[in-house]
PDB file of N, CA and C in Angstrom:
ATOM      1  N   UNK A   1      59.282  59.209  75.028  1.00  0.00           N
ATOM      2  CA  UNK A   1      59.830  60.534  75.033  1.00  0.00           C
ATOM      3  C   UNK A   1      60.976  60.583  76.046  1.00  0.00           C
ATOM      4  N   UNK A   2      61.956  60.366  75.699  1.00  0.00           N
ATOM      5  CA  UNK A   2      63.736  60.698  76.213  1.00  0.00           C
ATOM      6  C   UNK A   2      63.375  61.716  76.583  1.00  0.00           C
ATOM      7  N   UNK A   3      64.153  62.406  77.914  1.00  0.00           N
ATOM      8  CA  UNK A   3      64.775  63.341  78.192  1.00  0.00           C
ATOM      9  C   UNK A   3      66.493  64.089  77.998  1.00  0.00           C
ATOM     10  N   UNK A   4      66.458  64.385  77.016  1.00  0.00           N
ATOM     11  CA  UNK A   4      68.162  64.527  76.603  1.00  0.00           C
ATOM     12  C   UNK A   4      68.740  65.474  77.667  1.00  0.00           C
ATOM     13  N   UNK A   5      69.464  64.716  78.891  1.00  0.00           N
ATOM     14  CA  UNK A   5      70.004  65.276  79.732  1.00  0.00           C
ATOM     15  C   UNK A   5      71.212  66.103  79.757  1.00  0.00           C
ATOM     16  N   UNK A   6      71.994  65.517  78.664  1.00  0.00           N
ATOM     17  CA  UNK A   6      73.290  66.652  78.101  1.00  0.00           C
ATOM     18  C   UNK A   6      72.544  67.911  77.742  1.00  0.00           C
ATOM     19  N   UNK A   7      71.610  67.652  77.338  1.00  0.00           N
ATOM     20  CA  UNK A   7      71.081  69.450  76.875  1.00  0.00           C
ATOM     21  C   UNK A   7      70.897  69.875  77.986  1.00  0.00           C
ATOM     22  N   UNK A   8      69.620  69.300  78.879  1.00  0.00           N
ATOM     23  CA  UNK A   8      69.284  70.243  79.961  1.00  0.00           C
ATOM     24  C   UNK A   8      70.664  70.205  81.472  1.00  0.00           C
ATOM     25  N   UNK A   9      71.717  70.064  81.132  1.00  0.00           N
ATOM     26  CA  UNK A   9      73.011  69.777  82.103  1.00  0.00           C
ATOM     27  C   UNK A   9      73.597  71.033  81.209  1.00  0.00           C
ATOM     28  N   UNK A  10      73.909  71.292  80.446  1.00  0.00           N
ATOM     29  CA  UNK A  10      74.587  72.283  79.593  1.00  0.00           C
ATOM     30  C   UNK A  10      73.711  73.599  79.551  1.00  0.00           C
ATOM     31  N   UNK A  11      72.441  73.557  79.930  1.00  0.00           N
ATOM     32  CA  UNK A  11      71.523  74.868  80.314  1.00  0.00           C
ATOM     33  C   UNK A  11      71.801  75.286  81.223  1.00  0.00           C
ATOM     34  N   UNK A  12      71.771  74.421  82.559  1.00  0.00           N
ATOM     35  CA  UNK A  12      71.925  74.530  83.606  1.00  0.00           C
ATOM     36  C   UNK A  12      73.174  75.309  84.233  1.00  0.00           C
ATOM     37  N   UNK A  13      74.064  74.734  83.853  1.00  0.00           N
ATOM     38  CA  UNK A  13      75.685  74.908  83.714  1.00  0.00           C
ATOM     39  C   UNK A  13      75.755  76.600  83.042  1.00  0.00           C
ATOM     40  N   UNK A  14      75.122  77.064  82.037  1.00  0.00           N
ATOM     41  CA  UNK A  14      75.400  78.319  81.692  1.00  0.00           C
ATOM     42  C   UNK A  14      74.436  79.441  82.249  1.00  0.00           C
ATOM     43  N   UNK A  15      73.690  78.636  83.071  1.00  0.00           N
ATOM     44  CA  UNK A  15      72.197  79.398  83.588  1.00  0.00           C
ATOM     45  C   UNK A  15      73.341  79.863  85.114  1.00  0.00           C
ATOM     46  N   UNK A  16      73.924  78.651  85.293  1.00  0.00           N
ATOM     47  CA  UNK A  16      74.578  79.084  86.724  1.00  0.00           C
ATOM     48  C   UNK A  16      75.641  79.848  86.367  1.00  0.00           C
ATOM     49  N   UNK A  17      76.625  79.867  85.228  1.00  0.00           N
ATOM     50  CA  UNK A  17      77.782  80.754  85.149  1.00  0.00           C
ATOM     51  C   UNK A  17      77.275  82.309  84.684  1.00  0.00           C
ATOM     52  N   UNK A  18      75.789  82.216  84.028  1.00  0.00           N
ATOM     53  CA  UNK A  18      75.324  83.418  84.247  1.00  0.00           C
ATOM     54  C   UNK A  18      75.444  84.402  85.592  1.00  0.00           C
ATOM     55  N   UNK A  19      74.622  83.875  85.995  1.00  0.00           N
ATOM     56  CA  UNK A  19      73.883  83.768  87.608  1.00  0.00           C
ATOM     57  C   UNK A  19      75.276  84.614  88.475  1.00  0.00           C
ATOM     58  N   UNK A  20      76.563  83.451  88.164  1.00  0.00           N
ATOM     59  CA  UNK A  20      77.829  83.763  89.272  1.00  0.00           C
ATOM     60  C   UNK A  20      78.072  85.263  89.037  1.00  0.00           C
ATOM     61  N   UNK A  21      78.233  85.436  87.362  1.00  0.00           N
ATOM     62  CA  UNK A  21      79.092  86.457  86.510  1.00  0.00           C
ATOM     63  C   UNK A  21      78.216  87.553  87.248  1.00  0.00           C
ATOM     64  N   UNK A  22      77.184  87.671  86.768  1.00  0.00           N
ATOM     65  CA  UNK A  22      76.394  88.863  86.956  1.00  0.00           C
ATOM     66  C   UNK A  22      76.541  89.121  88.449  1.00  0.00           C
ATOM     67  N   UNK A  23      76.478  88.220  89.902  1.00  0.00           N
ATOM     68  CA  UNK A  23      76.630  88.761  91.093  1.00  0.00           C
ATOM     69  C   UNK A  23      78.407  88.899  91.176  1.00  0.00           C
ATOM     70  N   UNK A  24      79.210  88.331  90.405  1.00  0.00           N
ATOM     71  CA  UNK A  24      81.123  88.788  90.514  1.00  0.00           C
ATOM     72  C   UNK A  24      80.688  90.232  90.164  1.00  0.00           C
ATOM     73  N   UNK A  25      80.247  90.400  89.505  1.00  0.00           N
ATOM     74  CA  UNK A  25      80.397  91.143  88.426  1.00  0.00           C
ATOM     75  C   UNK A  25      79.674  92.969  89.435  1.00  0.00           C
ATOM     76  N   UNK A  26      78.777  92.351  89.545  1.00  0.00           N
ATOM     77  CA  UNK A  26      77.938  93.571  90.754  1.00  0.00           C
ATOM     78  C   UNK A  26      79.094  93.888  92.012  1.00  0.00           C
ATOM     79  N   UNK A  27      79.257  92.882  92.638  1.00  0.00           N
ATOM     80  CA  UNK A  27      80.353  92.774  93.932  1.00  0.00           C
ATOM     81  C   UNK A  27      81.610  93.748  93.525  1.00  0.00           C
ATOM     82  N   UNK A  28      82.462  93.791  91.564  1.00  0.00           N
ATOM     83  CA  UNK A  28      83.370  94.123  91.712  1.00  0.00           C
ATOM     84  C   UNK A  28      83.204  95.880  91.459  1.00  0.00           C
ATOM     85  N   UNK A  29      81.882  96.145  90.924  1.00  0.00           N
ATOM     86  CA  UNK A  29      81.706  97.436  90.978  1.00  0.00           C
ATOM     87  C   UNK A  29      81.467  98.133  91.946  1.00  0.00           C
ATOM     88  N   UNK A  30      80.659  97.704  93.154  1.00  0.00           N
ATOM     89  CA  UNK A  30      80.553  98.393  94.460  1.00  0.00           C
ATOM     90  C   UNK A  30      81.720  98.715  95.049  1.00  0.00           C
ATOM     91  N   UNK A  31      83.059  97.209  94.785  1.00  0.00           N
ATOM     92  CA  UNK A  31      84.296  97.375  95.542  1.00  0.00           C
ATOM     93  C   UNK A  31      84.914  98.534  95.191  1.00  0.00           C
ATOM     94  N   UNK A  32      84.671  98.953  93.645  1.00  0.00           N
ATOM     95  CA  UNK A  32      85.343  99.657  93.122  1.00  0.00           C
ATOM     96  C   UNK A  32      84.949 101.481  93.690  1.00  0.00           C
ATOM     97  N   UNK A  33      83.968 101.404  93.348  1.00  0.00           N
ATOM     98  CA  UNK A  33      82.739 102.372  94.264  1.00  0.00           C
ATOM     99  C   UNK A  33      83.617 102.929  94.936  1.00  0.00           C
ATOM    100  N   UNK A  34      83.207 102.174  96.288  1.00  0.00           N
ATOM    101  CA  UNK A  34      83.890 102.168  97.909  1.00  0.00           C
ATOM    102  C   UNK A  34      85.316 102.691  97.302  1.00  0.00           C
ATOM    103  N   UNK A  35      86.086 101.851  96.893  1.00  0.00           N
ATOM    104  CA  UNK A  35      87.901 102.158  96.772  1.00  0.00           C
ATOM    105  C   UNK A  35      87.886 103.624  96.099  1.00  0.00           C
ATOM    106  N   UNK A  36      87.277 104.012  94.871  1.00  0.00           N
ATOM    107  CA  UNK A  36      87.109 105.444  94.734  1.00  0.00           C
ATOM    108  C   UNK A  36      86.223 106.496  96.043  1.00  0.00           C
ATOM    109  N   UNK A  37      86.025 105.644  96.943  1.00  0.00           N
ATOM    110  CA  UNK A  37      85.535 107.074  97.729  1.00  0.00           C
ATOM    111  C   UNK A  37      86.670 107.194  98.908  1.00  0.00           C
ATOM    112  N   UNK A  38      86.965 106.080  99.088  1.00  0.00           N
ATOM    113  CA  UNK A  38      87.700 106.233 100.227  1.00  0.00           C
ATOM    114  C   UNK A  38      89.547 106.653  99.505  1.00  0.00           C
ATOM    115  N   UNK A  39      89.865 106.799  98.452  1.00  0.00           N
ATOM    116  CA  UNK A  39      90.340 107.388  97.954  1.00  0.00           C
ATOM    117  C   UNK A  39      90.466 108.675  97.950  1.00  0.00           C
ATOM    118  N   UNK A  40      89.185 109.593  97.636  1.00  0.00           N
ATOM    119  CA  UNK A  40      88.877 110.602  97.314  1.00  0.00           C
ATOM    120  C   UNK A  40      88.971 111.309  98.803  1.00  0.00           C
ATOM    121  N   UNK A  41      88.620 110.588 100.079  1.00  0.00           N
ATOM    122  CA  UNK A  41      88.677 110.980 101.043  1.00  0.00           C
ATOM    123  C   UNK A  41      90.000 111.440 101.611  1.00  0.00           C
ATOM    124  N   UNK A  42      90.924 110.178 101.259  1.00  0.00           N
ATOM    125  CA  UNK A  42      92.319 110.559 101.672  1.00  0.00           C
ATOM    126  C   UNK A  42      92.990 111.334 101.420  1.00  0.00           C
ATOM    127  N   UNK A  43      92.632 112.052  99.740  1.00  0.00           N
ATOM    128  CA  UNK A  43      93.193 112.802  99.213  1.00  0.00           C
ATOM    129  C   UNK A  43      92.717 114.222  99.948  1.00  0.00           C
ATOM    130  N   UNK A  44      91.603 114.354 100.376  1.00  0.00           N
ATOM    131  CA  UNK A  44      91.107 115.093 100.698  1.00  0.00           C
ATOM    132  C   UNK A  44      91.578 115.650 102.020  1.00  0.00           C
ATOM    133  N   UNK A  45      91.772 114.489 103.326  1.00  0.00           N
ATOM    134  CA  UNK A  45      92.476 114.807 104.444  1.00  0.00           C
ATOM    135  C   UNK A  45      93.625 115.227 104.296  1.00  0.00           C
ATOM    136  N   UNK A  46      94.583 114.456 103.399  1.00  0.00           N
ATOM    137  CA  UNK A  46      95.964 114.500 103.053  1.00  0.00           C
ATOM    138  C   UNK A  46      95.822 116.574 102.475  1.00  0.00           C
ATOM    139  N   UNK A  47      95.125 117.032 101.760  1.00  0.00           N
ATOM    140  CA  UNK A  47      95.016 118.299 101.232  1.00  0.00           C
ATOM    141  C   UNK A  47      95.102 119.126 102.721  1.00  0.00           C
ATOM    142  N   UNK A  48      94.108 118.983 103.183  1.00  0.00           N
ATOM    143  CA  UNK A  48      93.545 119.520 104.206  1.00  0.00           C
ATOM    144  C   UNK A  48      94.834 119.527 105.964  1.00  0.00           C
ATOM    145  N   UNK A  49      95.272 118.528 106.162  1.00  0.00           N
ATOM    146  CA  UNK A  49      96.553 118.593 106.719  1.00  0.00           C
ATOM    147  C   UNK A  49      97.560 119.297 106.161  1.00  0.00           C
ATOM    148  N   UNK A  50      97.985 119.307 104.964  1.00  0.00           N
ATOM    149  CA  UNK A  50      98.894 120.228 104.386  1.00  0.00           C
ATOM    150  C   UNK A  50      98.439 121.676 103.945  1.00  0.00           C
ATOM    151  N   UNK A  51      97.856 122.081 103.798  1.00  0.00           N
ATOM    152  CA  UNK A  51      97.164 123.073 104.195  1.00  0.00           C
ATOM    153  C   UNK A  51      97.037 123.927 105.466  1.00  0.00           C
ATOM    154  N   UNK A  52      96.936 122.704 106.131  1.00  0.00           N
ATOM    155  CA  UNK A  52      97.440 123.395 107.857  1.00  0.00           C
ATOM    156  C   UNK A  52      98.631 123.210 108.114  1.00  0.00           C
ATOM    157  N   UNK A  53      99.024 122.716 107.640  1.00  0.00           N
ATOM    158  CA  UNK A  53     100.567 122.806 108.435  1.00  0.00           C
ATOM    159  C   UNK A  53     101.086 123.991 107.400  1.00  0.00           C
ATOM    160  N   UNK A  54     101.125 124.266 105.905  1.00  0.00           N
ATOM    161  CA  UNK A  54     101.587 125.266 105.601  1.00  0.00           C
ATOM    162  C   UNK A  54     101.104 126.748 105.746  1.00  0.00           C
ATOM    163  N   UNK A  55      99.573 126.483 106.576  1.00  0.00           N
ATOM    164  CA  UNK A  55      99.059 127.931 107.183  1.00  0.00           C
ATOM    165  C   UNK A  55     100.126 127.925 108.526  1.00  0.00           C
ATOM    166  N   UNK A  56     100.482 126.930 109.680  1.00  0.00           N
ATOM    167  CA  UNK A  56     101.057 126.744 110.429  1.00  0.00           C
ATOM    168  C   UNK A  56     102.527 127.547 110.375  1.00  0.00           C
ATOM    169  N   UNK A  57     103.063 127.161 109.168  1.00  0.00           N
ATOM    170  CA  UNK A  57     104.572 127.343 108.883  1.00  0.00           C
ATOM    171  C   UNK A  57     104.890 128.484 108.397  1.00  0.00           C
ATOM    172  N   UNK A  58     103.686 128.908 108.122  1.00  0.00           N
ATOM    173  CA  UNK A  58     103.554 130.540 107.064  1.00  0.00           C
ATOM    174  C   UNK A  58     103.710 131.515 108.663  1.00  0.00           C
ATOM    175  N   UNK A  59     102.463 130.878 109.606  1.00  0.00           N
ATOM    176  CA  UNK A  59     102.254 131.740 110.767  1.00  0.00           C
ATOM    177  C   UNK A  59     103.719 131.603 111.813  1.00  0.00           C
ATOM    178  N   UNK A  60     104.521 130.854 111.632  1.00  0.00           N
ATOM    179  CA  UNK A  60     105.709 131.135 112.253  1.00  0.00           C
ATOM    180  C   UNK A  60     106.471 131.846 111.924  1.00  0.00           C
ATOM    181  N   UNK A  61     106.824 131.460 110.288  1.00  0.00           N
ATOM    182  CA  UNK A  61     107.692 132.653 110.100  1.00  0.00           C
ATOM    183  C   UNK A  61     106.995 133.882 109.615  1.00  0.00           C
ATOM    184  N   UNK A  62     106.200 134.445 109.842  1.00  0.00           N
ATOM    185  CA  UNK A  62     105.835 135.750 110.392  1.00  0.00           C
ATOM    186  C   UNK A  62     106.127 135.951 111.282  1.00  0.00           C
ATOM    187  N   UNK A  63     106.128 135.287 112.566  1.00  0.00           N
ATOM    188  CA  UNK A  63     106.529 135.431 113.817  1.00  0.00           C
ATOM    189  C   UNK A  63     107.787 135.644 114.078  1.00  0.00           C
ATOM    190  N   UNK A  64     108.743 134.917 113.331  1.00  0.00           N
ATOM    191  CA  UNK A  64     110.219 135.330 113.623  1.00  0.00           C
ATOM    192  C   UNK A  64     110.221 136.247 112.983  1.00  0.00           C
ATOM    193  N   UNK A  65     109.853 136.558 111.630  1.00  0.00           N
ATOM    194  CA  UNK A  65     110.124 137.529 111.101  1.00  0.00           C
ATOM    195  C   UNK A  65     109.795 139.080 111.941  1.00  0.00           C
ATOM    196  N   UNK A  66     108.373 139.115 112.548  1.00  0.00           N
ATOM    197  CA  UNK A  66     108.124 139.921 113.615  1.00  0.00           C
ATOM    198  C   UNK A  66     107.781 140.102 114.827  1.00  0.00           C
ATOM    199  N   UNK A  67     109.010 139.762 115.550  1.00  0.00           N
ATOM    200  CA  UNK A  67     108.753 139.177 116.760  1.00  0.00           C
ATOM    201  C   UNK A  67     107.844 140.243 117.495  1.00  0.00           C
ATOM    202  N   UNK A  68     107.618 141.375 117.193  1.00  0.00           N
ATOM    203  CA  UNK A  68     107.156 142.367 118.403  1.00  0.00           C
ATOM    204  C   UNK A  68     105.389 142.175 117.826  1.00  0.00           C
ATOM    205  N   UNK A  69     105.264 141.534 117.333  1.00  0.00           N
ATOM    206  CA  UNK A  69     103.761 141.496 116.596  1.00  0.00           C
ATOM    207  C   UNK A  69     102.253 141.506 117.341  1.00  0.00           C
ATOM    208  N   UNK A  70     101.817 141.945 116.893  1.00  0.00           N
ATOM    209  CA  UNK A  70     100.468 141.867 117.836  1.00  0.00           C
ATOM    210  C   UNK A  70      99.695 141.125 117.404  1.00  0.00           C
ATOM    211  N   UNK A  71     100.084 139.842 117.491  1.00  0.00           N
ATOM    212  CA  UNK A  71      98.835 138.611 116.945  1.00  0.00           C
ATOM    213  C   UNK A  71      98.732 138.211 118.710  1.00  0.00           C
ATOM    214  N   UNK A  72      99.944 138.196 119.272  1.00  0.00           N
ATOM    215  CA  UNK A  72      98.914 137.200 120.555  1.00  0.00           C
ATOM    216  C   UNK A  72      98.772 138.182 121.859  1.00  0.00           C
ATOM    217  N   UNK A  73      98.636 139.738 121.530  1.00  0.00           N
ATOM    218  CA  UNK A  73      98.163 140.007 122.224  1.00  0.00           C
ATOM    219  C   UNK A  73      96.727 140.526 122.091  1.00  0.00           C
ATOM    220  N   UNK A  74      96.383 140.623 123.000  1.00  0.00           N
ATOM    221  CA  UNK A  74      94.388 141.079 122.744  1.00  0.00           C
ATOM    222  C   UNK A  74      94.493 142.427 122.852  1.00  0.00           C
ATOM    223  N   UNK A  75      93.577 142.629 121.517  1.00  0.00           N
ATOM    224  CA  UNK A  75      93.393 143.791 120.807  1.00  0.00           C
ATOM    225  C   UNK A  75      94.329 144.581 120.680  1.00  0.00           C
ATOM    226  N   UNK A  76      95.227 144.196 120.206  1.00  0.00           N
ATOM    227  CA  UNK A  76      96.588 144.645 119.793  1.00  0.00           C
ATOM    228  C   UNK A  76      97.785 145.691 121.060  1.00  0.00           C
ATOM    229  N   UNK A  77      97.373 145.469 121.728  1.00  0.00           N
ATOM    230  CA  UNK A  77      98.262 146.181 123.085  1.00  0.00           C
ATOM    231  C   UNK A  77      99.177 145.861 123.101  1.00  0.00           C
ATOM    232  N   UNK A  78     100.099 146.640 123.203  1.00  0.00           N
ATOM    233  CA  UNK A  78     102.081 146.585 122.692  1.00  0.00           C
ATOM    234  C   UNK A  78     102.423 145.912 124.059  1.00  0.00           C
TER     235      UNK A  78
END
């Protein structure tokens, strides 16, 4: 009783390119994961900075617009 080693070398061989694929394959979805969150984040700071700066830019020119204004004094005292 031979052992036909081309067969069990050619099992082996697709048992391991299984094996690789399926952990490439896991690795490239987590990366992907991660890259959509930290994405989502930036977009999010990036919103959130512009947002303040155009509450910022809004609150100035009110200010020139009225300079005698009673925003920075307490409780509105002229």
């Amino acid at each position: 009783m031979a052992i036909e080693w081309d067969a069990v070398v050619v099992e082996i061989v697709l048992f391991a390119v299984l094996i690789y694929g399926a952990v490439y394959l896991e690795r490239w979805m987590e990366n992907r994961k991660v890259r959509k969150e930290d994405d989502k984040s930036r977009q999010q700071v990036i919103r959130f900075v512009a947002d303040d700066l155009n509450s910022r830019l809004s609150f100035i020119a009110e200010s020139i617009q009225y300079p005698t204004s009673s925003r920075f004094l307490p409780c509105g005292i002229p």
